[in-house]
C-alpha atoms as a PDB file:
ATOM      1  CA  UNK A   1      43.627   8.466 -64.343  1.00  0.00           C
ATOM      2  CA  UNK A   2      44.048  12.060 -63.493  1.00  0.00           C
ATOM      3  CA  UNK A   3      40.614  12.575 -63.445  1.00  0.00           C
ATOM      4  CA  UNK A   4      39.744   9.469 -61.375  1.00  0.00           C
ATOM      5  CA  UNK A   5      41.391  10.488 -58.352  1.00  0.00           C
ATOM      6  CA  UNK A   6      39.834  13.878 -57.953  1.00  0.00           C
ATOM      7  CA  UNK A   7      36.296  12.387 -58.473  1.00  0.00           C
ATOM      8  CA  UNK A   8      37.496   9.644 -55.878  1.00  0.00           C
ATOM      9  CA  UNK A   9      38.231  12.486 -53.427  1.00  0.00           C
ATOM     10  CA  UNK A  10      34.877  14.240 -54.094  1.00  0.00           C
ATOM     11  CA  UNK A  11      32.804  11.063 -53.137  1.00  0.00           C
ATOM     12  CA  UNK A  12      34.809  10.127 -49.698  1.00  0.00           C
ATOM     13  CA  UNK A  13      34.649  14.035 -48.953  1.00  0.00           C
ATOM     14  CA  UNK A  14      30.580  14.241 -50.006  1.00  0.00           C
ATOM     15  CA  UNK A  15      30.235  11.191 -47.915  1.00  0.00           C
ATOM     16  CA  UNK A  16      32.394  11.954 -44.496  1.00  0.00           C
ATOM     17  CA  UNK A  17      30.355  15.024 -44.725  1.00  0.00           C
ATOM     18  CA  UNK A  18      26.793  14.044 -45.383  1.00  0.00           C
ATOM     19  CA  UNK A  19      26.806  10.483 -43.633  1.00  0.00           C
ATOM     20  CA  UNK A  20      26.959  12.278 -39.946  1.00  0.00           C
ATOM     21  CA  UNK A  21      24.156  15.018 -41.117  1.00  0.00           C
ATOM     22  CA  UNK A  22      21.654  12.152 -42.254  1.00  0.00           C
ATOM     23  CA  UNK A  23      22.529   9.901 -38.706  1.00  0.00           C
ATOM     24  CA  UNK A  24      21.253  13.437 -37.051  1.00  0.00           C
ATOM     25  CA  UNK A  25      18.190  13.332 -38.753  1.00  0.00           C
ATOM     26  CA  UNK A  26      17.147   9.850 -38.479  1.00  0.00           C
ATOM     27  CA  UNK A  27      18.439  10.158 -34.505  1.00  0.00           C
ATOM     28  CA  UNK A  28      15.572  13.244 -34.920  1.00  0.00           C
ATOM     29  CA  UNK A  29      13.194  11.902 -36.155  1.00  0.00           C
ATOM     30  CA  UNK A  30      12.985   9.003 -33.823  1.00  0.00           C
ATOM     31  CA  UNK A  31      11.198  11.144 -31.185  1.00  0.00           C
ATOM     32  CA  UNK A  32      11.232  11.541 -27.443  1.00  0.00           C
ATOM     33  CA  UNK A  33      12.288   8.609 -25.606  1.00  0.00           C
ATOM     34  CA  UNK A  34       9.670   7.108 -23.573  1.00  0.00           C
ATOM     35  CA  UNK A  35      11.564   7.864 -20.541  1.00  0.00           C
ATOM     36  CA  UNK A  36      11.249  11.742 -21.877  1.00  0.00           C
ATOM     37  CA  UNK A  37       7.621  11.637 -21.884  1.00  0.00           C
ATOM     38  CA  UNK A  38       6.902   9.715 -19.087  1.00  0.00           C
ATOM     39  CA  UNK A  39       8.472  13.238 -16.995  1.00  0.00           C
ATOM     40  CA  UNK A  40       5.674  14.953 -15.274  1.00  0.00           C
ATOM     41  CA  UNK A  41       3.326  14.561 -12.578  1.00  0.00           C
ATOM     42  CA  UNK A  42       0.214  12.342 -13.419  1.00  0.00           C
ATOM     43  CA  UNK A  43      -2.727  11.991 -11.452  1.00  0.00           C
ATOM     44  CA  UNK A  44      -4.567   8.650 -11.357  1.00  0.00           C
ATOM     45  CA  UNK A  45      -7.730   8.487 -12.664  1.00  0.00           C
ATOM     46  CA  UNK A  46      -8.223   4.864 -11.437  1.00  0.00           C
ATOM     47  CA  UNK A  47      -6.953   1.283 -10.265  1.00  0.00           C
ATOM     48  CA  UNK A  48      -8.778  -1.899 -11.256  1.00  0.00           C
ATOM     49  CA  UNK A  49      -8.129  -5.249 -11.307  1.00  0.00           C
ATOM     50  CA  UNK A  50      -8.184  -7.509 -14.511  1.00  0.00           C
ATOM     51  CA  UNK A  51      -8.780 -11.121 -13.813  1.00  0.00           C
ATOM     52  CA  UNK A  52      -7.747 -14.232 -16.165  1.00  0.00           C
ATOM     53  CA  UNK A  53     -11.224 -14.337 -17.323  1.00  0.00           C
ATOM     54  CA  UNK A  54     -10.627 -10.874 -18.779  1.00  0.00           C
ATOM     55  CA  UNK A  55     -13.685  -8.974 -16.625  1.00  0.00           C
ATOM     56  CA  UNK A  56     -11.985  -6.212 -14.683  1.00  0.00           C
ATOM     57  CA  UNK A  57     -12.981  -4.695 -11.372  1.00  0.00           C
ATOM     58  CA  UNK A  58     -12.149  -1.564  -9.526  1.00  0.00           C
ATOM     59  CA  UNK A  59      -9.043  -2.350  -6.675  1.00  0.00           C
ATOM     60  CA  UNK A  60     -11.448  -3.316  -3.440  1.00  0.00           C
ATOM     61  CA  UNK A  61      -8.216  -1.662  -1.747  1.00  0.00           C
ATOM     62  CA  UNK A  62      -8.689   1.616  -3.135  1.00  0.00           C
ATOM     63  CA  UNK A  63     -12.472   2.039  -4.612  1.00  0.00           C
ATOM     64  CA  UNK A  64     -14.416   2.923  -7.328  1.00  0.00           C
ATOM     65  CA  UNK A  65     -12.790   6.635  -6.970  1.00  0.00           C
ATOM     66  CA  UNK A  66      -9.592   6.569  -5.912  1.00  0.00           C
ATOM     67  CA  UNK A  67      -7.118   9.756  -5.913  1.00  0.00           C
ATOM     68  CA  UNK A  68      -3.507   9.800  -6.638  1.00  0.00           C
ATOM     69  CA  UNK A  69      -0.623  11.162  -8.063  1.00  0.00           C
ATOM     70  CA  UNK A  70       2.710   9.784  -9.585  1.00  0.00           C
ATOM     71  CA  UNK A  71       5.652  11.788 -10.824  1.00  0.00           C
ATOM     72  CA  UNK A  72       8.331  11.703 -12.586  1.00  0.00           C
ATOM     73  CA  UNK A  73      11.344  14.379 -12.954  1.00  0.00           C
ATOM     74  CA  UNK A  74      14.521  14.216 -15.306  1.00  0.00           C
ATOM     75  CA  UNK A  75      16.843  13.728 -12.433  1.00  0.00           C
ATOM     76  CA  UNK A  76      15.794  10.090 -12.318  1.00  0.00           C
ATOM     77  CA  UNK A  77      13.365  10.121  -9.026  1.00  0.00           C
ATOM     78  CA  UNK A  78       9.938   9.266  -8.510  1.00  0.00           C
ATOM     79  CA  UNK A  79       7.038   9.418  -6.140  1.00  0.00           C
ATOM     80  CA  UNK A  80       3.556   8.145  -5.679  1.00  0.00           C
ATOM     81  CA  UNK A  81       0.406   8.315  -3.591  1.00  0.00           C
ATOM     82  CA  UNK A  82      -2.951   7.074  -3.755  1.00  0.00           C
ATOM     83  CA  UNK A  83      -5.542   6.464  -1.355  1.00  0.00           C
ATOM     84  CA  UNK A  84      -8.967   5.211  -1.252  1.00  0.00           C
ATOM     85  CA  UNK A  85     -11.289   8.514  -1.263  1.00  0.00           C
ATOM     86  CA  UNK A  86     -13.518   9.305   1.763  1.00  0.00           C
ATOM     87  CA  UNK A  87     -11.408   6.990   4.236  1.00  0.00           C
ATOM     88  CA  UNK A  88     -12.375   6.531   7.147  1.00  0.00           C
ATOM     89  CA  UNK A  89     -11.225   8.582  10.537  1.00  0.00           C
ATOM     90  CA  UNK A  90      -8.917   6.199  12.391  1.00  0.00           C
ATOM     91  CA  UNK A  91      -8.381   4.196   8.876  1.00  0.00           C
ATOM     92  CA  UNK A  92      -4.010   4.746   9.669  1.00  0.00           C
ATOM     93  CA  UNK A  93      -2.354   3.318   6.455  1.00  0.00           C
ATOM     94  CA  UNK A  94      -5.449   1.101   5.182  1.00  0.00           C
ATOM     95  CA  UNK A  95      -6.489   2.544   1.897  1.00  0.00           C
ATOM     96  CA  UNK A  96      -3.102   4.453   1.548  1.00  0.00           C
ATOM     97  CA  UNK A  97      -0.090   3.734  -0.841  1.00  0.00           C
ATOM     98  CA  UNK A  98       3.209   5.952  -1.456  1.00  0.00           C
ATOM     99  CA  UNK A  99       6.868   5.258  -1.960  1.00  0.00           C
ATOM    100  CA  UNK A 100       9.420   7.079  -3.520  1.00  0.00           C
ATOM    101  CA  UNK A 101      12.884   6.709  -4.768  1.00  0.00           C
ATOM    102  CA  UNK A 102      14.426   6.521  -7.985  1.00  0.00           C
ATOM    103  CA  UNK A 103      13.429   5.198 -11.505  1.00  0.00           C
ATOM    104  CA  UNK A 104      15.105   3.403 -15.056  1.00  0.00           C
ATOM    105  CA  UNK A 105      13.059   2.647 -18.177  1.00  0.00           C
ATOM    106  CA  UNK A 106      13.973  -0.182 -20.478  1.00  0.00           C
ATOM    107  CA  UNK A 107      12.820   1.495 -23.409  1.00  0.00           C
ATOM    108  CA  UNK A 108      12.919  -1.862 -25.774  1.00  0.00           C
ATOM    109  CA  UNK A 109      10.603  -3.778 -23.097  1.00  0.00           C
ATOM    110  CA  UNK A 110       8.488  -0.724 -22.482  1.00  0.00           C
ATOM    111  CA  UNK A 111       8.771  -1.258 -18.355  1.00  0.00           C
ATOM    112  CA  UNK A 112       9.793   1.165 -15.751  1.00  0.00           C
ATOM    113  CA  UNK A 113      11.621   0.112 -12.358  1.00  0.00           C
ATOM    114  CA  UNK A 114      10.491   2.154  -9.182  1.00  0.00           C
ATOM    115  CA  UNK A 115      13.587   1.860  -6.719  1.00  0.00           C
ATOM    116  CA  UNK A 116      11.832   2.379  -3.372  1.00  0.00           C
ATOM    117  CA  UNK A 117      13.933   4.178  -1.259  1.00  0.00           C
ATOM    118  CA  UNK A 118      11.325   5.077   1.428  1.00  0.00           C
ATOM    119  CA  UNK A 119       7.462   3.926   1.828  1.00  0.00           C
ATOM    120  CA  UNK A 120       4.675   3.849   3.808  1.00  0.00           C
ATOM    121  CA  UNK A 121       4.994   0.373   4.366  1.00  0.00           C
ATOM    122  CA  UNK A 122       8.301  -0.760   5.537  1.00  0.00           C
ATOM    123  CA  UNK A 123       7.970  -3.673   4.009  1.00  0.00           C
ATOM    124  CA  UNK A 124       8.468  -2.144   0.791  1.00  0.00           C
ATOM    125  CA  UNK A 125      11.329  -0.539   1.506  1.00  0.00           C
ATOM    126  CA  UNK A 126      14.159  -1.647  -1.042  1.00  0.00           C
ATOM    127  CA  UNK A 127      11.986  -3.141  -3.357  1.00  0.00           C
ATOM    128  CA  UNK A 128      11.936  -2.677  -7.270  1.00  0.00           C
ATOM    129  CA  UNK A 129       8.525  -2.372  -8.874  1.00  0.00           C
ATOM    130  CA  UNK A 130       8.491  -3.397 -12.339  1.00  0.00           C
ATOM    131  CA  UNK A 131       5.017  -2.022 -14.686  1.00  0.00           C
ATOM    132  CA  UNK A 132       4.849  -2.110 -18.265  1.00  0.00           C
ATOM    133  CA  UNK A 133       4.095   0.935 -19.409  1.00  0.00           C
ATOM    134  CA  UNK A 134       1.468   2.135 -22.128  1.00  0.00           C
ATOM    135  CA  UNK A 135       1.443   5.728 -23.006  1.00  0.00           C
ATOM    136  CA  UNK A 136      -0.839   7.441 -25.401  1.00  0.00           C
ATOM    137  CA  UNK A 137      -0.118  11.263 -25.309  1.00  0.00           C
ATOM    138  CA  UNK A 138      -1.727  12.755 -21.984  1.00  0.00           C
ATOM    139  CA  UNK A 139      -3.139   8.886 -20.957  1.00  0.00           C
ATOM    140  CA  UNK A 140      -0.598   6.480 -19.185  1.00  0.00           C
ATOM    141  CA  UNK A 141      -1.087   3.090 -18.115  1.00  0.00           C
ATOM    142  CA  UNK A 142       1.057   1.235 -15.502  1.00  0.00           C
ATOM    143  CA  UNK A 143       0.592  -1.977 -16.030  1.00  0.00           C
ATOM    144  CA  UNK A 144       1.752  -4.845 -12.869  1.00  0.00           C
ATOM    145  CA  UNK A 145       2.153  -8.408 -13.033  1.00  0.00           C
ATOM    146  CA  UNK A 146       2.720 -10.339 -10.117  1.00  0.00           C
ATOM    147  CA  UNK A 147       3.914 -13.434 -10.023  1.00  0.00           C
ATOM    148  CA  UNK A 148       1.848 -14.781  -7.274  1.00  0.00           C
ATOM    149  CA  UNK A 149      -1.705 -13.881  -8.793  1.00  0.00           C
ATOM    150  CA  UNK A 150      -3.217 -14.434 -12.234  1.00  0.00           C
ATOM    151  CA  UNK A 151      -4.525 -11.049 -11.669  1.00  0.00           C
ATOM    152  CA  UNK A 152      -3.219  -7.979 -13.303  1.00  0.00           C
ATOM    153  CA  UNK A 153      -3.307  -4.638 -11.809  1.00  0.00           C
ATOM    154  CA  UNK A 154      -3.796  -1.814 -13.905  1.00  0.00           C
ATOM    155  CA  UNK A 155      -3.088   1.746 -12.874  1.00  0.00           C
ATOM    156  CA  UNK A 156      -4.391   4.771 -15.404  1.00  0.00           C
ATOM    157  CA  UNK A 157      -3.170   8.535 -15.102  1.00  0.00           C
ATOM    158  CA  UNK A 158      -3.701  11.694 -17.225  1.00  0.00           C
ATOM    159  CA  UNK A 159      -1.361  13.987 -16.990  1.00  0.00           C
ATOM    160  CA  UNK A 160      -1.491  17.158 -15.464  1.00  0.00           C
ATOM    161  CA  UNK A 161      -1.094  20.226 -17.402  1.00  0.00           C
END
């Protein structure tokens, strides 16, 4: 009996101790969030439109070559512009998309929220964009569905080193 109660105290100590050091690791070894690698400015390589048939088509709105750029910093904001290259003199806001604001990232549904706090469009102002996000190292993919079109737009960005 003697004996037990040392051996006893041995296994809760061993275990308080190495319990918390093997949650570390497994916390470690999970890797960046996706919010964490989503931080950095991206520039779009280009917008097209995917249709229910599955063929996909550059955005008429912006062009076969659009240019762009969307960041993301670890204070939680975000900004975006892209414009249809080459517009036109006298073209105003046709052809040209940014916002800014703020941003959250449901990491189990793989979306991020732009919270517009200011855009080009007024109309936008106030809004929260929801795209599913793909990420593959440098390569990101915003992904938007909108509920009045069967079409989905798809936005694709390398980032900028």
């Amino acid at each position: 009996m003697k004996i037990i109660r040392p051996v006893m105290l041995a296994v809760v100590v061993f275990a308080s101790v190495s319990f918390p050091v093997a949650h570390a690791q497994s916390r470690a070894t999970a890797g960046p969030s996706l919010r964490d690698r989503m931080i950095g400015i991206w520039k779009l390589d280009s917008r097209s439109i995917k249709q229910p048939d599955g063929t996909t088509a550059p955005d008429p709105a912006y062009g076969t070559d659009p240019v762009g750029y969307i960041a993301y910093d670890r204070t939680g904001y975000m900004s975006v512009q892209f414009m249809r290259k080459n517009r036109p003199k006298g073209a105003g806001i046709d052809g040209y998309l940014a916002y800014f604001g703020t941003f959250t990232v449901d990491e189990q549904a793989k979306k991020v929220t732009h919270h517009v706090e200011g855009n080009v469009n007024p109309d936008g102002v106030g809004q929260d964009n929801v795209r599913e996000v793909v990420l593959d190292g440098d390569k990101l993919m915003l992904v938007i569905r909108n509920a009045d079109s069967p079409n989905v737009n798809i936005n694709a960005f390398t980032r900028m080193k």
